[in-house]
PDB file of N, CA and C in Angstrom:
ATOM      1  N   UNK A   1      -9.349  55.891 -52.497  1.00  0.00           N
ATOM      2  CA  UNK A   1     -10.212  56.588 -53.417  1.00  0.00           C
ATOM      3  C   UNK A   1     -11.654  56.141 -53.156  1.00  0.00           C
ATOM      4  N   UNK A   2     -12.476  56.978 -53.156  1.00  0.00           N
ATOM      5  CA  UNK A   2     -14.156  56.486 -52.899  1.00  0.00           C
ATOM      6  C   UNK A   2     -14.963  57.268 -54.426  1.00  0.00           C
ATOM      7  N   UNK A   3     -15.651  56.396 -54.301  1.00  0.00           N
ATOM      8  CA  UNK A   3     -16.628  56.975 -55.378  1.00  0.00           C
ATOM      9  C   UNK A   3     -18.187  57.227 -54.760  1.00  0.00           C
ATOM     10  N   UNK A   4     -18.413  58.024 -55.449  1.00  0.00           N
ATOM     11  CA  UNK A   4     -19.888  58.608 -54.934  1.00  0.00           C
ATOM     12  C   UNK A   4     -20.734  58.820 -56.370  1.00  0.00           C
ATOM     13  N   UNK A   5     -21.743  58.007 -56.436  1.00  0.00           N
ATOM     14  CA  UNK A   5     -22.744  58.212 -57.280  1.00  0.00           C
ATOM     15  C   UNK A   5     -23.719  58.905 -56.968  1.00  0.00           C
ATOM     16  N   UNK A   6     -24.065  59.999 -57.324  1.00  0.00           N
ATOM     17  CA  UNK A   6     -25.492  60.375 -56.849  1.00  0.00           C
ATOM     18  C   UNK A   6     -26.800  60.556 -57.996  1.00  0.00           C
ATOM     19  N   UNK A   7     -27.722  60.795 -58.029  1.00  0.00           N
ATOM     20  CA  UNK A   7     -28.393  60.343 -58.938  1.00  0.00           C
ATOM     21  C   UNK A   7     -30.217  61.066 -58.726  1.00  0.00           C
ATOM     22  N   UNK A   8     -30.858  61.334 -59.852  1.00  0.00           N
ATOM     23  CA  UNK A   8     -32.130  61.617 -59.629  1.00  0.00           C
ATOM     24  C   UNK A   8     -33.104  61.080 -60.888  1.00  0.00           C
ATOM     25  N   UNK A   9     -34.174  60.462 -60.596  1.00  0.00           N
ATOM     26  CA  UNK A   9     -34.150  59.353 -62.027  1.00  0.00           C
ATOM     27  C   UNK A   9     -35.790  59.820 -61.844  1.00  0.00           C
ATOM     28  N   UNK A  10     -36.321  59.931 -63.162  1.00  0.00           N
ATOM     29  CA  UNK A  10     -37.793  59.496 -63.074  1.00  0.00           C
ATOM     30  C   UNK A  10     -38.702  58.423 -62.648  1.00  0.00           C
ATOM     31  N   UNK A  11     -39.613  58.486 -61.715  1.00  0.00           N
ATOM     32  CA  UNK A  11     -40.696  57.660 -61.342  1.00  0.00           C
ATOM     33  C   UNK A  11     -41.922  57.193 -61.824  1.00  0.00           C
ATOM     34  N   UNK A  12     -42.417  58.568 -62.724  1.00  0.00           N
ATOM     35  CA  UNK A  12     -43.718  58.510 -62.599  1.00  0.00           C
ATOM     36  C   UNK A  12     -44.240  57.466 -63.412  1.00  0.00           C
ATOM     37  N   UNK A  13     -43.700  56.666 -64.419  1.00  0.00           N
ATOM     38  CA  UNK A  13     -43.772  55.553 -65.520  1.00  0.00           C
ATOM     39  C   UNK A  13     -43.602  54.600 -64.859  1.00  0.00           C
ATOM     40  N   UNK A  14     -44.166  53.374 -64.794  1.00  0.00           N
ATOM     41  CA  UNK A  14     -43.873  52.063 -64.302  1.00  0.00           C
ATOM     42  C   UNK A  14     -42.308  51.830 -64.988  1.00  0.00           C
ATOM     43  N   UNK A  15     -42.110  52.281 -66.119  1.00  0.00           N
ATOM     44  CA  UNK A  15     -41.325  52.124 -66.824  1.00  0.00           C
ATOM     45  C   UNK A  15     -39.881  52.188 -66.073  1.00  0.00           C
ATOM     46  N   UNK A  16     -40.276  53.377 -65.921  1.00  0.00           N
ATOM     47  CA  UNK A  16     -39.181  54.578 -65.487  1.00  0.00           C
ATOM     48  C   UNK A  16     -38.654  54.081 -63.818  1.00  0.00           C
ATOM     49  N   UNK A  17     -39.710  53.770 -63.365  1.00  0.00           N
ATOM     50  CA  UNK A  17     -39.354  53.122 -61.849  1.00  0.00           C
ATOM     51  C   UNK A  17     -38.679  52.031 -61.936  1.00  0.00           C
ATOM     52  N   UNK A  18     -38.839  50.883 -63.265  1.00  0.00           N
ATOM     53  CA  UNK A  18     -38.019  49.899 -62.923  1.00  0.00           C
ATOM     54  C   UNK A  18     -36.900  49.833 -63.259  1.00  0.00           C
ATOM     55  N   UNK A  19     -36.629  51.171 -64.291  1.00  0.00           N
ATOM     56  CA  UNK A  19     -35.027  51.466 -64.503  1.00  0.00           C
ATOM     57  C   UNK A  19     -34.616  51.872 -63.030  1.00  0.00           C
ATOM     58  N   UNK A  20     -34.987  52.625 -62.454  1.00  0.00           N
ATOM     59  CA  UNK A  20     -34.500  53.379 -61.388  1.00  0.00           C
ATOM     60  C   UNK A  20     -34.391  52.304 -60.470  1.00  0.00           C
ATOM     61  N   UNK A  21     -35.174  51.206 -60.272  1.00  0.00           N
ATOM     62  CA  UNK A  21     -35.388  50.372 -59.496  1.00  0.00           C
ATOM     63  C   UNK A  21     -33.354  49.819 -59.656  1.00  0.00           C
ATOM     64  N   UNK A  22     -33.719  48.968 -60.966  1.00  0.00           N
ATOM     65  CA  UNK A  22     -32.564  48.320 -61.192  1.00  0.00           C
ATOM     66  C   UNK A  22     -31.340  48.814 -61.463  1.00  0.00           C
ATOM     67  N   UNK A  23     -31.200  50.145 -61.603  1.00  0.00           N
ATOM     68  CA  UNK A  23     -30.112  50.439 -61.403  1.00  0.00           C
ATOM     69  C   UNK A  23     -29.285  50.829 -60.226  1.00  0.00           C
ATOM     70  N   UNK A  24     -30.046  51.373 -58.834  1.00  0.00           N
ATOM     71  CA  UNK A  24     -30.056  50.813 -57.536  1.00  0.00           C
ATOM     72  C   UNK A  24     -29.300  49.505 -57.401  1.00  0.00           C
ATOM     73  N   UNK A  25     -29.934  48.217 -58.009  1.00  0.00           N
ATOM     74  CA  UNK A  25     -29.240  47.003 -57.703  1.00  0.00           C
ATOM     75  C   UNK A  25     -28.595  46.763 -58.266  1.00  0.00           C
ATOM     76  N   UNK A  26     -27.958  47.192 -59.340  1.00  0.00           N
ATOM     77  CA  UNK A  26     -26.632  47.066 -60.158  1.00  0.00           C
ATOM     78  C   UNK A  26     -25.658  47.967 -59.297  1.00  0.00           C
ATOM     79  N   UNK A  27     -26.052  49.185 -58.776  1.00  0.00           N
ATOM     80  CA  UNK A  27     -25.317  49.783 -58.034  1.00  0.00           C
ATOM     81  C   UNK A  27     -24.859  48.939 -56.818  1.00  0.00           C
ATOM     82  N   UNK A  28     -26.054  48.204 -56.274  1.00  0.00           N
ATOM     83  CA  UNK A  28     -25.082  47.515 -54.748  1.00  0.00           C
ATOM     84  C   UNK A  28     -24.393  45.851 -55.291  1.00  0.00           C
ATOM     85  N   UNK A  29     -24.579  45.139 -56.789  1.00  0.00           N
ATOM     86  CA  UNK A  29     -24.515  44.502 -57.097  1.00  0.00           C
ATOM     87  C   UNK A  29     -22.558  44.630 -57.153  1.00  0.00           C
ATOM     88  N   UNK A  30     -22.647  46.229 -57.592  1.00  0.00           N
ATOM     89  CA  UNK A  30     -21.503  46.505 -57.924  1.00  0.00           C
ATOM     90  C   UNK A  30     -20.915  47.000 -56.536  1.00  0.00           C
ATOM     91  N   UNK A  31     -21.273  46.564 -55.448  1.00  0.00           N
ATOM     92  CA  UNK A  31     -20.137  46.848 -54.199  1.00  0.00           C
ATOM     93  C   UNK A  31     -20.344  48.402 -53.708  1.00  0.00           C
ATOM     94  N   UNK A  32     -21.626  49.211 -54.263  1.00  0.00           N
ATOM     95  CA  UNK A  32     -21.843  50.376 -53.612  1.00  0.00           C
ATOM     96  C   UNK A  32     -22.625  50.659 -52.503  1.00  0.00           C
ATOM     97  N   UNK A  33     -22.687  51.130 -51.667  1.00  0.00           N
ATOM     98  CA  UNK A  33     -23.697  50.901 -50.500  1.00  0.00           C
ATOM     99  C   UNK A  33     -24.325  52.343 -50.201  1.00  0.00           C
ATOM    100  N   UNK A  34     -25.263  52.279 -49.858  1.00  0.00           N
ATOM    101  CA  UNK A  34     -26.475  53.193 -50.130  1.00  0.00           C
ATOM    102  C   UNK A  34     -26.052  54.503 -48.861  1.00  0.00           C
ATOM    103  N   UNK A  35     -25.762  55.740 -49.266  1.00  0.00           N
ATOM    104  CA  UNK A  35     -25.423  56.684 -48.249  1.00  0.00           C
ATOM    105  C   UNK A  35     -26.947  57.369 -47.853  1.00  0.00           C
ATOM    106  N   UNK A  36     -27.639  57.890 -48.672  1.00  0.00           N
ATOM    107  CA  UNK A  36     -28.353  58.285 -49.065  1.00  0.00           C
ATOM    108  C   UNK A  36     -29.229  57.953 -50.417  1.00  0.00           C
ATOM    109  N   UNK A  37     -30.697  57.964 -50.038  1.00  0.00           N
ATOM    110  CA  UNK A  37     -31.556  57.156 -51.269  1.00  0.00           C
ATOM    111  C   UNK A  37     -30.907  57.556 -52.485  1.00  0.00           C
ATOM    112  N   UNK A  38     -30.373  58.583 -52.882  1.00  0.00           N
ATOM    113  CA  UNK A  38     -29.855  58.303 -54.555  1.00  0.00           C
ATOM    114  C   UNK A  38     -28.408  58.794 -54.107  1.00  0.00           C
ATOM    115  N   UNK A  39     -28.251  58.626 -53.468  1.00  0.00           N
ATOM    116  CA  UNK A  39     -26.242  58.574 -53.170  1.00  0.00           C
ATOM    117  C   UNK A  39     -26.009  57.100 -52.703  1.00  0.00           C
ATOM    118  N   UNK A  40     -25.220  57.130 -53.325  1.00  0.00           N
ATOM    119  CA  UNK A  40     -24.314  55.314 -53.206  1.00  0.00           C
ATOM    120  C   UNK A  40     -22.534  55.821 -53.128  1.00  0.00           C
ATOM    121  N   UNK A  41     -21.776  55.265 -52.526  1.00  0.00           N
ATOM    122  CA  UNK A  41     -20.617  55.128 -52.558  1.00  0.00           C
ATOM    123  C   UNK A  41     -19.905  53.658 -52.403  1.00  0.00           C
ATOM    124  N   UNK A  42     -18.797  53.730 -52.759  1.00  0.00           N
ATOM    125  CA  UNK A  42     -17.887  52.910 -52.975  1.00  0.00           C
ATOM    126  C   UNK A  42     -16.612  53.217 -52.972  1.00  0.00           C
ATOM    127  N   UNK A  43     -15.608  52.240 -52.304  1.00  0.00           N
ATOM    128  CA  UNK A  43     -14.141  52.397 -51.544  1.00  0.00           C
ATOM    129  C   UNK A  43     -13.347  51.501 -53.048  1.00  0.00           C
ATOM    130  N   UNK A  44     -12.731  52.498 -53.661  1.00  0.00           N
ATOM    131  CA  UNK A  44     -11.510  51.597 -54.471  1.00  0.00           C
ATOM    132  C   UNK A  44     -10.332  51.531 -53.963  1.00  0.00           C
ATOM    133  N   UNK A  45      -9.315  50.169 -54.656  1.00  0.00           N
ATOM    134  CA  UNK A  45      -8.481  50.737 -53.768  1.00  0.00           C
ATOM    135  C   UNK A  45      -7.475  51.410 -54.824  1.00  0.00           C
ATOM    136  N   UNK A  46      -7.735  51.825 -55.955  1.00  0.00           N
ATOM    137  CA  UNK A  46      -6.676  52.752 -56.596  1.00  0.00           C
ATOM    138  C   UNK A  46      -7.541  53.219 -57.823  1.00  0.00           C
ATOM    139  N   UNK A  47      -7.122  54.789 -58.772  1.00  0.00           N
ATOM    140  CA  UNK A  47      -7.512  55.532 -59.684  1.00  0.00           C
ATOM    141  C   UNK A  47      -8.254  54.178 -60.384  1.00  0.00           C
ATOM    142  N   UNK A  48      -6.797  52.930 -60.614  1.00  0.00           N
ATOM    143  CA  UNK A  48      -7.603  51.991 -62.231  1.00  0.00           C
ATOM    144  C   UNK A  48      -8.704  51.335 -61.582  1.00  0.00           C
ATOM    145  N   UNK A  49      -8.616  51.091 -60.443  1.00  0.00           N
ATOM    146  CA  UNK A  49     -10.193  50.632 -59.888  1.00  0.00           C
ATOM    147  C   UNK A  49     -11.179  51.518 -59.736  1.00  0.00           C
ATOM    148  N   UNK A  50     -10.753  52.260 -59.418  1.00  0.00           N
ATOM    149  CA  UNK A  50     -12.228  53.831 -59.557  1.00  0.00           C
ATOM    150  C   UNK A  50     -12.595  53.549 -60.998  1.00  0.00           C
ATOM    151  N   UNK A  51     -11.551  53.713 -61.724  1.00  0.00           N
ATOM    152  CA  UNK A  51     -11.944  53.966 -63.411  1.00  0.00           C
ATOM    153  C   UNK A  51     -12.369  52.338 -63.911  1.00  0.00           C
ATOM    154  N   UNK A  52     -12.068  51.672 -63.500  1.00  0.00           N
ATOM    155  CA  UNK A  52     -12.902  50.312 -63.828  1.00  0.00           C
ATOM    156  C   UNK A  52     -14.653  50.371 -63.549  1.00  0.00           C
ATOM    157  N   UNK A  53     -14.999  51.258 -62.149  1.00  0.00           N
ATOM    158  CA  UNK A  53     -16.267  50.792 -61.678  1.00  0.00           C
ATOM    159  C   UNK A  53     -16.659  52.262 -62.027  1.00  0.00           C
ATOM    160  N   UNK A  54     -16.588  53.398 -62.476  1.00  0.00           N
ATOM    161  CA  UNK A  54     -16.993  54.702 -63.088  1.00  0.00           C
ATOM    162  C   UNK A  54     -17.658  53.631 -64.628  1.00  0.00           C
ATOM    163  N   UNK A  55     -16.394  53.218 -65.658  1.00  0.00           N
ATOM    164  CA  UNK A  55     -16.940  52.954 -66.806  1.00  0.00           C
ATOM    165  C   UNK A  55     -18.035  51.875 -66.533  1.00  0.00           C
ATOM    166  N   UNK A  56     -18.122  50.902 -65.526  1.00  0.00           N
ATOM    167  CA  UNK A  56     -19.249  49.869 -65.156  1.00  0.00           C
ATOM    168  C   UNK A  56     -20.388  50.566 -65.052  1.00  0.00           C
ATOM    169  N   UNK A  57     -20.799  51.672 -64.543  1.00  0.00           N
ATOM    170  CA  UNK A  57     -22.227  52.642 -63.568  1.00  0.00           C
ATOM    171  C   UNK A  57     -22.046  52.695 -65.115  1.00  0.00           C
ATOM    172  N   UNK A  58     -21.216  53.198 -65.851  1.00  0.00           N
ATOM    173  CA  UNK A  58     -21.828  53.921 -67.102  1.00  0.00           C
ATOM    174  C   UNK A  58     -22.880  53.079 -67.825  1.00  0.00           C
ATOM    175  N   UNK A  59     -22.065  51.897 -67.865  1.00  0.00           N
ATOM    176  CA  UNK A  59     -22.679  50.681 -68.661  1.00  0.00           C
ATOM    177  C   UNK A  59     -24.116  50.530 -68.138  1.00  0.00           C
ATOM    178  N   UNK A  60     -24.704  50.306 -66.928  1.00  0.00           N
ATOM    179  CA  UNK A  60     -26.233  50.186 -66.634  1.00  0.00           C
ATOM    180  C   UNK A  60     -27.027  51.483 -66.081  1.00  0.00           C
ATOM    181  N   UNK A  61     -26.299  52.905 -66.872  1.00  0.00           N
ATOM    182  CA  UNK A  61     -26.924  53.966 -66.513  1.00  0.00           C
ATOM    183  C   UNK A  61     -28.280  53.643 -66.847  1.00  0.00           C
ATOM    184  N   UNK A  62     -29.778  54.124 -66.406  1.00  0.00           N
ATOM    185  CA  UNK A  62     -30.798  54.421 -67.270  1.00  0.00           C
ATOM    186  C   UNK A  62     -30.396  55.188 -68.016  1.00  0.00           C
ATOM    187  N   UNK A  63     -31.412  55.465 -69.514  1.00  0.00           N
ATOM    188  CA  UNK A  63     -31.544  56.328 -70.215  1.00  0.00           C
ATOM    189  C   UNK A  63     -32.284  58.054 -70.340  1.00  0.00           C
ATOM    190  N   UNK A  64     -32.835  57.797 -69.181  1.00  0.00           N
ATOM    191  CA  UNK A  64     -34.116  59.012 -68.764  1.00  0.00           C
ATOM    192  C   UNK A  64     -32.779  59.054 -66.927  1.00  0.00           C
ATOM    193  N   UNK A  65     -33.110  60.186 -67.117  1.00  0.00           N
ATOM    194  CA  UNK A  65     -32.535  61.091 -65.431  1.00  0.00           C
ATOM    195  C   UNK A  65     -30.882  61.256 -65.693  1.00  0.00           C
ATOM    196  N   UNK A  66     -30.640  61.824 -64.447  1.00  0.00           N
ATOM    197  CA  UNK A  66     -29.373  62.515 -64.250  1.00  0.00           C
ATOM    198  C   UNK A  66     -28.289  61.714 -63.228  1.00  0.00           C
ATOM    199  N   UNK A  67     -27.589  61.418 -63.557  1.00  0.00           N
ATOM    200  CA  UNK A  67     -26.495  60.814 -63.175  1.00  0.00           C
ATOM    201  C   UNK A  67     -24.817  61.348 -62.597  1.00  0.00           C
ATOM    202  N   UNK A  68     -24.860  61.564 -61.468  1.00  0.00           N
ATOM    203  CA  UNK A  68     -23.336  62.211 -61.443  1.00  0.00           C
ATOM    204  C   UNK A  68     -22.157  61.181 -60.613  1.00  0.00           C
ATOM    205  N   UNK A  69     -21.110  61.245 -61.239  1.00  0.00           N
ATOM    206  CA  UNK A  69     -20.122  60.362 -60.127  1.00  0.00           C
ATOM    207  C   UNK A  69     -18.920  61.481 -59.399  1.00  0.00           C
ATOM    208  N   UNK A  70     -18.737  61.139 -58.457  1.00  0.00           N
ATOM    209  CA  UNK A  70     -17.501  62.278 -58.245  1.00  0.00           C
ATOM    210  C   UNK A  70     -16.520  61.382 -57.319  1.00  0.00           C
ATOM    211  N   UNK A  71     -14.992  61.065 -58.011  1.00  0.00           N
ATOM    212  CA  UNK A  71     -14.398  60.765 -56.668  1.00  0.00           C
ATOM    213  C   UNK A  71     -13.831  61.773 -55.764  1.00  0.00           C
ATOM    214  N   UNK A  72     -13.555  60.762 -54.519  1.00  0.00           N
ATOM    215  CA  UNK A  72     -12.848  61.511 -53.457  1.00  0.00           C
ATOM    216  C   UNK A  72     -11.568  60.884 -53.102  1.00  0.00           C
ATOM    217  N   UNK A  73     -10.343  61.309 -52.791  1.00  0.00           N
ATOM    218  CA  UNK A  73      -9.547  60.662 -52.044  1.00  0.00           C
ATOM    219  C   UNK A  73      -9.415  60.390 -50.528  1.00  0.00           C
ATOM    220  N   UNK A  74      -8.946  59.179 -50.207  1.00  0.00           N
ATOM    221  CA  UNK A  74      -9.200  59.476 -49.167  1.00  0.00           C
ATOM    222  C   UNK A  74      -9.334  59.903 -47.803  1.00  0.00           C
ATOM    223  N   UNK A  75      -8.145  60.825 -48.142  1.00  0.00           N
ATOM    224  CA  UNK A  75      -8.628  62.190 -47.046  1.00  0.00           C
ATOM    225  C   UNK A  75      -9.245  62.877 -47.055  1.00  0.00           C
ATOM    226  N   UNK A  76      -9.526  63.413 -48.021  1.00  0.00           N
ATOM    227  CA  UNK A  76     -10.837  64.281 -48.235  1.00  0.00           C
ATOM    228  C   UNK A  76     -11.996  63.615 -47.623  1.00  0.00           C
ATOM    229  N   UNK A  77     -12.108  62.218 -47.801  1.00  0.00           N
ATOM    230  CA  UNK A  77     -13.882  61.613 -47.112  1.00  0.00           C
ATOM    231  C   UNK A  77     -13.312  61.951 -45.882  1.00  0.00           C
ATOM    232  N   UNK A  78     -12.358  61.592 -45.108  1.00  0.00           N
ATOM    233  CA  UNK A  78     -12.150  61.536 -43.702  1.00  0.00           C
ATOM    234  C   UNK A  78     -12.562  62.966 -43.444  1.00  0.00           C
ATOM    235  N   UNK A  79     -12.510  63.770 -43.859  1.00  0.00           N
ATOM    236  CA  UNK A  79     -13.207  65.308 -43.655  1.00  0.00           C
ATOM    237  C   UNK A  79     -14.411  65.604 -43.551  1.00  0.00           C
ATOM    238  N   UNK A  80     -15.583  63.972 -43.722  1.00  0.00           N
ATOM    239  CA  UNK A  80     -17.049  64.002 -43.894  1.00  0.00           C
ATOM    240  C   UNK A  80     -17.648  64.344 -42.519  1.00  0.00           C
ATOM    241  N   UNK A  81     -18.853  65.396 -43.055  1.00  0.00           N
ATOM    242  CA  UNK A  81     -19.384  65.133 -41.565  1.00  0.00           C
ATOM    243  C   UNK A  81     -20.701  64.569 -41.565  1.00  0.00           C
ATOM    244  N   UNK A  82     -21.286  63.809 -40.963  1.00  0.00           N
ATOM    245  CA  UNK A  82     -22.614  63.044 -40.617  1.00  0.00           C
ATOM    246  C   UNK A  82     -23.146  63.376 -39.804  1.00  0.00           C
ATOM    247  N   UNK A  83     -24.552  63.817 -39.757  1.00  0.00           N
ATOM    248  CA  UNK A  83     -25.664  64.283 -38.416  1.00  0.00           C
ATOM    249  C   UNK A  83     -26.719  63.194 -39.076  1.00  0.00           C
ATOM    250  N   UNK A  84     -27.025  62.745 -37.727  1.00  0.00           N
ATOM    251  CA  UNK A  84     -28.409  62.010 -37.831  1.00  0.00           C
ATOM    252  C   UNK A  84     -29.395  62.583 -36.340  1.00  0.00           C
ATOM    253  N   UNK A  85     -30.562  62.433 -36.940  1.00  0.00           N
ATOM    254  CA  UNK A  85     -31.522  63.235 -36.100  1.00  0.00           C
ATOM    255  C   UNK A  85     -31.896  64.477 -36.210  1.00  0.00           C
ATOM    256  N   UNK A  86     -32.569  65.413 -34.498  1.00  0.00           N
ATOM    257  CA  UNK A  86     -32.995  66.201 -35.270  1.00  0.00           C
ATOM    258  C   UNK A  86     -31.822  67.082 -34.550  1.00  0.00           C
ATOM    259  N   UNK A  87     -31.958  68.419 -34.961  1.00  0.00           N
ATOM    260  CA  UNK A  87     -30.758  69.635 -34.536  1.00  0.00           C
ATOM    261  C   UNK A  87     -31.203  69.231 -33.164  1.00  0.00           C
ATOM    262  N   UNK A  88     -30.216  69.185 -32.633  1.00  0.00           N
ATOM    263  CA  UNK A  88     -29.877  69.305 -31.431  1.00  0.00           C
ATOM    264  C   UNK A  88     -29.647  70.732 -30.384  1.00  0.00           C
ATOM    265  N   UNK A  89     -29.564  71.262 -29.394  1.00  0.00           N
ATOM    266  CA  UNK A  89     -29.680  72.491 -28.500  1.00  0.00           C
ATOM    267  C   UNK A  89     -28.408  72.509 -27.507  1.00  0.00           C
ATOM    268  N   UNK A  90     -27.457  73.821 -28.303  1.00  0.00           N
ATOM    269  CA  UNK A  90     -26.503  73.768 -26.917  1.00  0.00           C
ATOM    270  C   UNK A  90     -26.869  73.236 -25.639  1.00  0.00           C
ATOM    271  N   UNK A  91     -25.800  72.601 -25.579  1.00  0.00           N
ATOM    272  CA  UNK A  91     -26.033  72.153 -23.949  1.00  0.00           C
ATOM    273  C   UNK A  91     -26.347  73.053 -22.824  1.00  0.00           C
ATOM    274  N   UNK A  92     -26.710  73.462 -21.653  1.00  0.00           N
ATOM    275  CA  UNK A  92     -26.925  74.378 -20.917  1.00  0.00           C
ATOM    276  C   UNK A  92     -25.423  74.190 -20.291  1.00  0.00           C
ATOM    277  N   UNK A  93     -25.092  75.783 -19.944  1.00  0.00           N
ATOM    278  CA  UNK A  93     -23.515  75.815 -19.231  1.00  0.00           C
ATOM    279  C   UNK A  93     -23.683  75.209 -17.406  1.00  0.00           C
ATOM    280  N   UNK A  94     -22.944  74.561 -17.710  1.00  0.00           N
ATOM    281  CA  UNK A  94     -22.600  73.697 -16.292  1.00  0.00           C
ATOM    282  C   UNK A  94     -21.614  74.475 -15.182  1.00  0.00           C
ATOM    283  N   UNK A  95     -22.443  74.475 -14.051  1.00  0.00           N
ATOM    284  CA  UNK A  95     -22.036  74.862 -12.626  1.00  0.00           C
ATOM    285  C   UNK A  95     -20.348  75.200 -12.850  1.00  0.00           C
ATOM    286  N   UNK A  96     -20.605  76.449 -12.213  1.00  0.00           N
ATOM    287  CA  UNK A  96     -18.819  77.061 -11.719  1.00  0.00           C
ATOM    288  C   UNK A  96     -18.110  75.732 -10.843  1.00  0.00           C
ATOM    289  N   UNK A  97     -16.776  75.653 -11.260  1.00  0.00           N
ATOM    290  CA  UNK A  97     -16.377  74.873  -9.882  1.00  0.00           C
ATOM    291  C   UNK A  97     -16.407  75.692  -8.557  1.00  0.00           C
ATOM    292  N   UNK A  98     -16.247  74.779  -7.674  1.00  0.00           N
ATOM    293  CA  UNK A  98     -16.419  75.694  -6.537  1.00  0.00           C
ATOM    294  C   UNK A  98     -15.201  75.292  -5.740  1.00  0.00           C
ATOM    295  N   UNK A  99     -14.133  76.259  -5.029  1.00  0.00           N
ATOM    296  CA  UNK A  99     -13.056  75.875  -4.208  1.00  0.00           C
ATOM    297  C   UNK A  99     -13.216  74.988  -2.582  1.00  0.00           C
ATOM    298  N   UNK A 100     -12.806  74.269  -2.417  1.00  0.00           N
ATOM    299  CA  UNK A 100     -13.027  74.046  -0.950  1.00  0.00           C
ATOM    300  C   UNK A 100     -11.635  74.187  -0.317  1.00  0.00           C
ATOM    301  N   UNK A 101     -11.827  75.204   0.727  1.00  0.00           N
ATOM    302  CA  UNK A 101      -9.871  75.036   1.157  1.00  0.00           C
ATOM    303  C   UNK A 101     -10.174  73.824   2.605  1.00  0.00           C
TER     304      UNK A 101
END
């Protein structure tokens, strides 16, 4: 089971940044690791451990922004796909073979 937090929090308040700040580090405090700047995930290894660390995020939500958790099982993540960089360009088609008798 994986959990995925994702998240969009206000900045513009000193205030507001250091919630956002610290709840970031309660997030990796709590064993989540950063996929993306407001996506965090985390590997349980069963539902009562998902549901142990779901009711934990609840506990140091901020009060200001939006908060979502969603699990996955885990086949479904194994279905993830990841690109890093930029788009890339079909390859150009490579030479016919050629026979030699």
């Amino acid at each position: 089971m994986w959990l995925f937090v994702f998240f969009d929090l206000p900045v513009t308040a000193k205030k507001d940044r250091k919630a956002a700040s610290r709840f970031r580090k309660d997030l990796l405090k709590d064993g989540f690791g950063m996929m993306q700047f407001s996506v965090y995930i985390r590997h349980c290894a069963s539902k009562e451990s998902a549901a142990v660390h779901v009711k934990r995020v609840k506990s140091f939500m901020p009060q200001k922004g939006q908060v979502s958790i969603m699990q996955v099982t885990d086949k479904q993540y194994g279905n993830i796909m990841n690109f890093w960089g930029s788009r890339s360009d079909p390859l150009p088609e490579g030479p016919k073979q050629l026979e030699l008798f």
